[in-house]
Protein backbone atom coordinates (compact mmCIF):
# COMPACT_ATOMS: atom_id res chain seq x y z
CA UNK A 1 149.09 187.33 145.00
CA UNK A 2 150.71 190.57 143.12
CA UNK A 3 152.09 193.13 145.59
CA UNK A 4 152.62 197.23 144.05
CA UNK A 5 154.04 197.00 140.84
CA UNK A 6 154.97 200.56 140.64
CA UNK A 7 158.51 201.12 139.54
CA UNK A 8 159.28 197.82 138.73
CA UNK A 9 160.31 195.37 135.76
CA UNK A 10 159.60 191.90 134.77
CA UNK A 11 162.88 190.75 136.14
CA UNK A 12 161.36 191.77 139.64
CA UNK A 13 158.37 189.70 139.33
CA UNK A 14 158.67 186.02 141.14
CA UNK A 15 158.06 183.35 138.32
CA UNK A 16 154.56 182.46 139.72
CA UNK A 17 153.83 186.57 139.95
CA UNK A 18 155.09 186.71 135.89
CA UNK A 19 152.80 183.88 135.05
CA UNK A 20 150.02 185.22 136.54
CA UNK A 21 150.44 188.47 135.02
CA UNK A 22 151.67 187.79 131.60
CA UNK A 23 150.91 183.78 130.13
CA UNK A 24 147.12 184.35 130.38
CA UNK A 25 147.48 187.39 127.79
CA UNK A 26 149.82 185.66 125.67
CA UNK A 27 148.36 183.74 122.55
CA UNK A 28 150.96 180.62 122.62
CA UNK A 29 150.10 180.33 126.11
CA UNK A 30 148.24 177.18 125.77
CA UNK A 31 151.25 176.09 123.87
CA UNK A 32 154.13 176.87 126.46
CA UNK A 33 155.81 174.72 128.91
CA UNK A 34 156.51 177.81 131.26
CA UNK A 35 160.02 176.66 132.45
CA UNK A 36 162.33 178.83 133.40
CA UNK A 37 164.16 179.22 130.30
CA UNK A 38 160.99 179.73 128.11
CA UNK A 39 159.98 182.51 130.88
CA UNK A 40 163.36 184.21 131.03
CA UNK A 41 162.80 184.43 126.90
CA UNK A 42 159.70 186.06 127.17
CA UNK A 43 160.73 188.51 129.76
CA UNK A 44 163.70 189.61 127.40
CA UNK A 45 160.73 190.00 124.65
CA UNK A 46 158.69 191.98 126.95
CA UNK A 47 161.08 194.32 128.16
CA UNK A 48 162.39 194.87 124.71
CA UNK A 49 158.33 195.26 123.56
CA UNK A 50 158.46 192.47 121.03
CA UNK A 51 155.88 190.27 123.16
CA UNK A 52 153.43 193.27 122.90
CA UNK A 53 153.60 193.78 119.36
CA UNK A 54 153.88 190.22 118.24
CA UNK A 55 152.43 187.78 121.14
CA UNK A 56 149.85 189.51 123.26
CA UNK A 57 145.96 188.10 122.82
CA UNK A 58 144.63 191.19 121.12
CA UNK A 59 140.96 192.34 121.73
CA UNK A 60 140.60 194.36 118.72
């Protein structure tokens, strides 16, 4: 499914390459409708690195 990632952003990833990468880590995941508004949202918070601090499952 994911190609080489190297050098790229989120807003490179296809939708289904974004979910596959990034909903499974994220704690309101099970919450989430995944349209394309809610994803464009959390590609804004992980390129700014709010979704890291603030969303991401942590394994601590």
């Amino acid at each position: 499914m994911l190609k080489d990632l190297k050098g790229k952003t989120v807003y490179d990833l296809t939708m289904e390459e974004f979910i596959g990468l990034f909903c499974p880590q994220c704690k309101d995941c099970v919450i989430c409708v995944k349209d394309p508004k809610t994803i464009n949202i959390c590609m804004s918070l992980i390129d700014s690195g709010v979704w890291d601090s603030h969303f991401r499952k942590r394994q601590d």
